[in-house]
C-alpha atoms as a PDB file:
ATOM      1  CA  UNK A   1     -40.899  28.818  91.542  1.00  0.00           C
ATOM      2  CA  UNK A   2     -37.545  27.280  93.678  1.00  0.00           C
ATOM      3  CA  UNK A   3     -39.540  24.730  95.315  1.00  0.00           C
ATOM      4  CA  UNK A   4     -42.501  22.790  94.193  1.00  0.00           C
ATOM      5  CA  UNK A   5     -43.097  20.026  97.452  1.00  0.00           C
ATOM      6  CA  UNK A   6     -46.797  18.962  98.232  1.00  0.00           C
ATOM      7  CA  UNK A   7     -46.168  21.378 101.041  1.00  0.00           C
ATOM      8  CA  UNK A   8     -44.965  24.398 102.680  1.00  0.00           C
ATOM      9  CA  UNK A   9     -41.953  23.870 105.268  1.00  0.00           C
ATOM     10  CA  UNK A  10     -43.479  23.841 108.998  1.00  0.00           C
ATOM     11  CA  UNK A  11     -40.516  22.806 111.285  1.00  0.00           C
ATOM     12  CA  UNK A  12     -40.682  23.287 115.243  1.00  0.00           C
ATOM     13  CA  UNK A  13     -41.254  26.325 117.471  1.00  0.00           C
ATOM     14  CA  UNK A  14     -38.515  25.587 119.210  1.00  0.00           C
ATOM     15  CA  UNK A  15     -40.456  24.759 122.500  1.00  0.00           C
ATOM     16  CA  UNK A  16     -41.335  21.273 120.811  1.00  0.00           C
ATOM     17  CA  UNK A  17     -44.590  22.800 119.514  1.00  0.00           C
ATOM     18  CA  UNK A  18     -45.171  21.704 116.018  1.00  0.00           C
ATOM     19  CA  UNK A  19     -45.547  24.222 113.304  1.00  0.00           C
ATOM     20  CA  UNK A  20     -48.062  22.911 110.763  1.00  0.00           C
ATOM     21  CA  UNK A  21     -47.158  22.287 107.768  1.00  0.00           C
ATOM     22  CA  UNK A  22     -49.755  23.842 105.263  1.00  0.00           C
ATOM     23  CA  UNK A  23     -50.778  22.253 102.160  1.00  0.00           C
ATOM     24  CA  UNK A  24     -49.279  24.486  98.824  1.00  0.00           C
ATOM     25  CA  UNK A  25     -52.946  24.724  97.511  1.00  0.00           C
ATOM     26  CA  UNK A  26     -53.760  26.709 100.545  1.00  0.00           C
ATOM     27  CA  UNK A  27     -50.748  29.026 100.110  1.00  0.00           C
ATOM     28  CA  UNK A  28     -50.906  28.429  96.240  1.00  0.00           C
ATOM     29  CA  UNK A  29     -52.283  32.321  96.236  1.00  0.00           C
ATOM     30  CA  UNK A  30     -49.316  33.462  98.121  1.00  0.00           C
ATOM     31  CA  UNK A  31     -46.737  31.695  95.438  1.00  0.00           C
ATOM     32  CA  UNK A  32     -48.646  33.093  92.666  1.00  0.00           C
ATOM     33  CA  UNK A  33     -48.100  36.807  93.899  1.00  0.00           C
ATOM     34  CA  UNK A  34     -44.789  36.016  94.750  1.00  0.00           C
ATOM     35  CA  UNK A  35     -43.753  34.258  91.985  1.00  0.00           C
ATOM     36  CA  UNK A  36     -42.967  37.379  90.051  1.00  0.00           C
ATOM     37  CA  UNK A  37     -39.971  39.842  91.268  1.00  0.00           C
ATOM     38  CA  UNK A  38     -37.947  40.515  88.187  1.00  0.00           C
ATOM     39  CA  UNK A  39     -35.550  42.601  89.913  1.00  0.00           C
ATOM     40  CA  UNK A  40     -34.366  39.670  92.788  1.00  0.00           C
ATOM     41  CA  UNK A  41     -33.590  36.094  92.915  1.00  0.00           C
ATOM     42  CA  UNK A  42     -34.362  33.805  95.721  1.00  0.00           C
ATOM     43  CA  UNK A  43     -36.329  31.092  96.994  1.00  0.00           C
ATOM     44  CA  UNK A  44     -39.917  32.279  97.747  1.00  0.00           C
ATOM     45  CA  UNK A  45     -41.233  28.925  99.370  1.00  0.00           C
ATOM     46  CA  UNK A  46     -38.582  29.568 102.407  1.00  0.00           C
ATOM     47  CA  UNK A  47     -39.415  33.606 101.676  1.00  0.00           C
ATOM     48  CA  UNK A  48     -43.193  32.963 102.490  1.00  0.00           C
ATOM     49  CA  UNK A  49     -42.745  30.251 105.234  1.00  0.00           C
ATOM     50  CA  UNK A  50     -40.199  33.059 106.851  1.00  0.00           C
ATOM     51  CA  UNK A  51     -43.016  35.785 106.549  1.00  0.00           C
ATOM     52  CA  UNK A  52     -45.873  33.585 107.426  1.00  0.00           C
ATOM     53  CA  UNK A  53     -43.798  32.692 110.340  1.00  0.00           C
ATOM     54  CA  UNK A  54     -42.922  36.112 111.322  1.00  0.00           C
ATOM     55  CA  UNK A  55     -44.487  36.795 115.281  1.00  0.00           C
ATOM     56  CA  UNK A  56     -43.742  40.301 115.136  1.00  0.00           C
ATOM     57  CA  UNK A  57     -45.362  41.742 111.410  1.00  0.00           C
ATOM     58  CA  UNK A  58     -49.125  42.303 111.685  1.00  0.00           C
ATOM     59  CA  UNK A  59     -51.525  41.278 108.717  1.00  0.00           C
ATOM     60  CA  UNK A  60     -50.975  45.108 106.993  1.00  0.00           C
ATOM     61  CA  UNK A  61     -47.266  44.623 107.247  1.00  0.00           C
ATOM     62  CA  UNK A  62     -46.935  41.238 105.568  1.00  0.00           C
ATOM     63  CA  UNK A  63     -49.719  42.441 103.104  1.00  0.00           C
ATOM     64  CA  UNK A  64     -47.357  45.058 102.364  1.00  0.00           C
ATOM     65  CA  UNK A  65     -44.077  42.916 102.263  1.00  0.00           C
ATOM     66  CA  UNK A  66     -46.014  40.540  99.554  1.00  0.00           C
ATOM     67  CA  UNK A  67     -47.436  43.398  97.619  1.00  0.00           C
ATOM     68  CA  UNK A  68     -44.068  44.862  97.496  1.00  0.00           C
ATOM     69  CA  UNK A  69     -42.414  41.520  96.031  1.00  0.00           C
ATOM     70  CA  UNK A  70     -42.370  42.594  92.237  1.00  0.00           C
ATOM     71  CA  UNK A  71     -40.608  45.876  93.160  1.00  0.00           C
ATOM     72  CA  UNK A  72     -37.827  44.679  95.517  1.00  0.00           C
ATOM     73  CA  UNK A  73     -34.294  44.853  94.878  1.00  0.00           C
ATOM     74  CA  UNK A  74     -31.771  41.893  95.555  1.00  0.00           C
ATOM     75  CA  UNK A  75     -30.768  43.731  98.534  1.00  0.00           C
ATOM     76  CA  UNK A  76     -34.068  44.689 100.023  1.00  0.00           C
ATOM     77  CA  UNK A  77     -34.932  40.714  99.600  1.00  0.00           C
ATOM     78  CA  UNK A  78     -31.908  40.132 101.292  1.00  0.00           C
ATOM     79  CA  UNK A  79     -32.095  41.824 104.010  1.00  0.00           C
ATOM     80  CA  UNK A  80     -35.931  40.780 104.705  1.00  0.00           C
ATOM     81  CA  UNK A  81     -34.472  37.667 104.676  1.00  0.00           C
ATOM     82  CA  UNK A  82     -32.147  38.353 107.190  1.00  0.00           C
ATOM     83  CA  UNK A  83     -34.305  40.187 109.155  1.00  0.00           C
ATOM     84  CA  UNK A  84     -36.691  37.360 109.421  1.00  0.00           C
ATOM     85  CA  UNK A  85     -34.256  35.098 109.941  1.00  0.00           C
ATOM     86  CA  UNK A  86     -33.027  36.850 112.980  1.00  0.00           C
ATOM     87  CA  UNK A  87     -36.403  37.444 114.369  1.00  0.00           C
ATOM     88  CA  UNK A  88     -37.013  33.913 114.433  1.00  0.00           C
ATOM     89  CA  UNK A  89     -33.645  33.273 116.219  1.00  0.00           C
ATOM     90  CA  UNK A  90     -34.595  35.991 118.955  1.00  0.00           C
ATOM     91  CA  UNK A  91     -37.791  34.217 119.585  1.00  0.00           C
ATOM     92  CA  UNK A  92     -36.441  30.561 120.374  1.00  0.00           C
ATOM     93  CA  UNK A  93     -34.277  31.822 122.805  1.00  0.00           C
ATOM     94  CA  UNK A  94     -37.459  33.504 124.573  1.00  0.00           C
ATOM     95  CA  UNK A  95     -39.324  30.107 124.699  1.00  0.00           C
ATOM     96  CA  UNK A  96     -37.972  28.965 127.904  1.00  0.00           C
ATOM     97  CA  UNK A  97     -38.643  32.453 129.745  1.00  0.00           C
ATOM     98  CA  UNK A  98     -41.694  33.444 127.490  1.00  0.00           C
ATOM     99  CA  UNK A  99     -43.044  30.009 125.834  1.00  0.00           C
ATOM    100  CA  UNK A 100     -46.942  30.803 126.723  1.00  0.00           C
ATOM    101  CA  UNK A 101     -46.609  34.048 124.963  1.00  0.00           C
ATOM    102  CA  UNK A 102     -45.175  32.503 121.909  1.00  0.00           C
ATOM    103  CA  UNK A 103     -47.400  29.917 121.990  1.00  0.00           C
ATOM    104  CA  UNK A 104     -50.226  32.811 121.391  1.00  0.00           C
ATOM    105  CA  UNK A 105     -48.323  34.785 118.739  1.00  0.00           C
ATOM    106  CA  UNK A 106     -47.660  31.679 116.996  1.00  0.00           C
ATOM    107  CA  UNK A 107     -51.986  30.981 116.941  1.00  0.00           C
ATOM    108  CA  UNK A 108     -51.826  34.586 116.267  1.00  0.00           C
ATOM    109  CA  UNK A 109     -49.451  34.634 113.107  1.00  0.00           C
ATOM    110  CA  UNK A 110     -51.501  31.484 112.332  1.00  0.00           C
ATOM    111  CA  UNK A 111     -54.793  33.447 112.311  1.00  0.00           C
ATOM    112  CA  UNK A 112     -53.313  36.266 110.483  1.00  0.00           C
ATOM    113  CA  UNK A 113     -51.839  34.134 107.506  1.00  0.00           C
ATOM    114  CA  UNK A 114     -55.019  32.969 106.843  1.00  0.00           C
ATOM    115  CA  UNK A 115     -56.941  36.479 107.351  1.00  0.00           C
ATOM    116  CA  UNK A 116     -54.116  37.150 104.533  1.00  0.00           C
ATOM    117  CA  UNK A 117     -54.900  34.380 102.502  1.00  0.00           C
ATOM    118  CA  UNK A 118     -58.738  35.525 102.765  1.00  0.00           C
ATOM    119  CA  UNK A 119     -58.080  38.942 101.718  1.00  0.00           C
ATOM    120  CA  UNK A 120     -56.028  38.268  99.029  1.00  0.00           C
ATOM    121  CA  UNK A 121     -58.764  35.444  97.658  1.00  0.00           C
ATOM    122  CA  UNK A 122     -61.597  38.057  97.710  1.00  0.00           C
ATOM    123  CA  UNK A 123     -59.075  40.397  95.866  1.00  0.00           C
ATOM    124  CA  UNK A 124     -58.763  37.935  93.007  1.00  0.00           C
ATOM    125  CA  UNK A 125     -62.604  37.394  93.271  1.00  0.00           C
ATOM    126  CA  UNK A 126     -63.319  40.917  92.712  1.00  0.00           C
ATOM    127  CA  UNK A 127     -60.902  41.221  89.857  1.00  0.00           C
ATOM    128  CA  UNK A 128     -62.284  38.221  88.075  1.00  0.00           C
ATOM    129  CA  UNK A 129     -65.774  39.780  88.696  1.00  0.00           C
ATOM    130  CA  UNK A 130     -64.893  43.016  87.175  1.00  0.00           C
ATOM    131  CA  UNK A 131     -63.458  41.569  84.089  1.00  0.00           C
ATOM    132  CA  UNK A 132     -66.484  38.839  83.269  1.00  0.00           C
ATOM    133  CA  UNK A 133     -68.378  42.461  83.805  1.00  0.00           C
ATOM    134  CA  UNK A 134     -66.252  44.293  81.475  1.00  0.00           C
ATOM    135  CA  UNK A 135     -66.294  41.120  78.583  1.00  0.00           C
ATOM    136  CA  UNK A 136     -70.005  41.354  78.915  1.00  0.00           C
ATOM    137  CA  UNK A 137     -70.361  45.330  78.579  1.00  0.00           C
ATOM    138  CA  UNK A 138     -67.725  45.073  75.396  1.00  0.00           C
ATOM    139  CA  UNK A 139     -70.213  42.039  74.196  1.00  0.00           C
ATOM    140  CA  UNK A 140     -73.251  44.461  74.595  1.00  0.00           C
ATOM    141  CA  UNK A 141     -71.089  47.075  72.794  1.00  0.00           C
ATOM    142  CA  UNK A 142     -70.292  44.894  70.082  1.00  0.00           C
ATOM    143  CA  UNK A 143     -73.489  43.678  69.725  1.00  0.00           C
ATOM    144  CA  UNK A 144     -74.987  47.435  69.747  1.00  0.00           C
ATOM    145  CA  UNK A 145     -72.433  48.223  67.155  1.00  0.00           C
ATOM    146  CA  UNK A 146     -73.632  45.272  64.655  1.00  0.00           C
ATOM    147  CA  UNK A 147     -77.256  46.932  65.068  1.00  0.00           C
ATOM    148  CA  UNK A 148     -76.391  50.370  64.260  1.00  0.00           C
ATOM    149  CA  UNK A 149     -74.481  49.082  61.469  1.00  0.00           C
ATOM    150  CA  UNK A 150     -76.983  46.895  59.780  1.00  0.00           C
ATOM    151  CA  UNK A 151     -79.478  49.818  59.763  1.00  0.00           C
END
């Protein structure tokens, strides 16, 4: 991983507003899946705060964009990056004309980083259930095997 601060970056919305600056532990899930993208290099701390960020991707679409990670090319990653980038430029010159309705995509993006956060959590729950269920049915199996054998 490029970065490894006690924190995410958080920075301003341009209007003054503080963005919060949220602990790595709570995005620790978000590094993990992103950590991995053998076809690209680049720094995924600024990657995810640009994504988490993002006012104009709905939960789907960044589910998609960290999902895709692994797969991406150097210039796909790129461009995202850029793309990102440039969204966030477009928006701070919109918070003198539009700064209430930033305001609530901002709460909005906030909301939907965290659905994000949820879904992928119960993801990794369900996968750690299914292989403690698997170890025990190969146990059984094993188990079943050492009593047909000792007959």
């Amino acid at each position: 991983m490029a970065n490894d601060d006690a924190s995410a970056s958080g920075g301003t919305t341009g209007d003054g507003t503080q963005m919060v600056s949220v602990p790595k532990l709570e995005n620790e899930i978000f590094y993990d899946l992103s950590s991995i993208h053998p076809l690209s290099e680049f720094d995924e701390v600024n990657f995810l705060d640009l994504l988490e960020h993002s006012l104009s991707l709905s939960v789907a679409e960044k589910k998609r964009v960290v999902d895709a990670i692994p797969t991406l090319s150097q210039f796909q990653v790129d461009e995202l990056h850029k793309v990102f980038e440039d969204e966030r430029e477009e928006f701070k010159k919109l918070l003198a004309k539009e700064g209430d309705v930033i305001r609530d995509l901002v709460i909005k993006a906030k909301e939907g980083w965290d659905q994000l956060r949820n879904i992928y959590l119960d993801e990794q729950r369900e996968y750690e259930k299914q292989n403690a269920d698997a170890e025990k049915m190969n146990e059984l199996q094993h188990l079943l095997d050492e009593a047909d054998d000792s007959k």
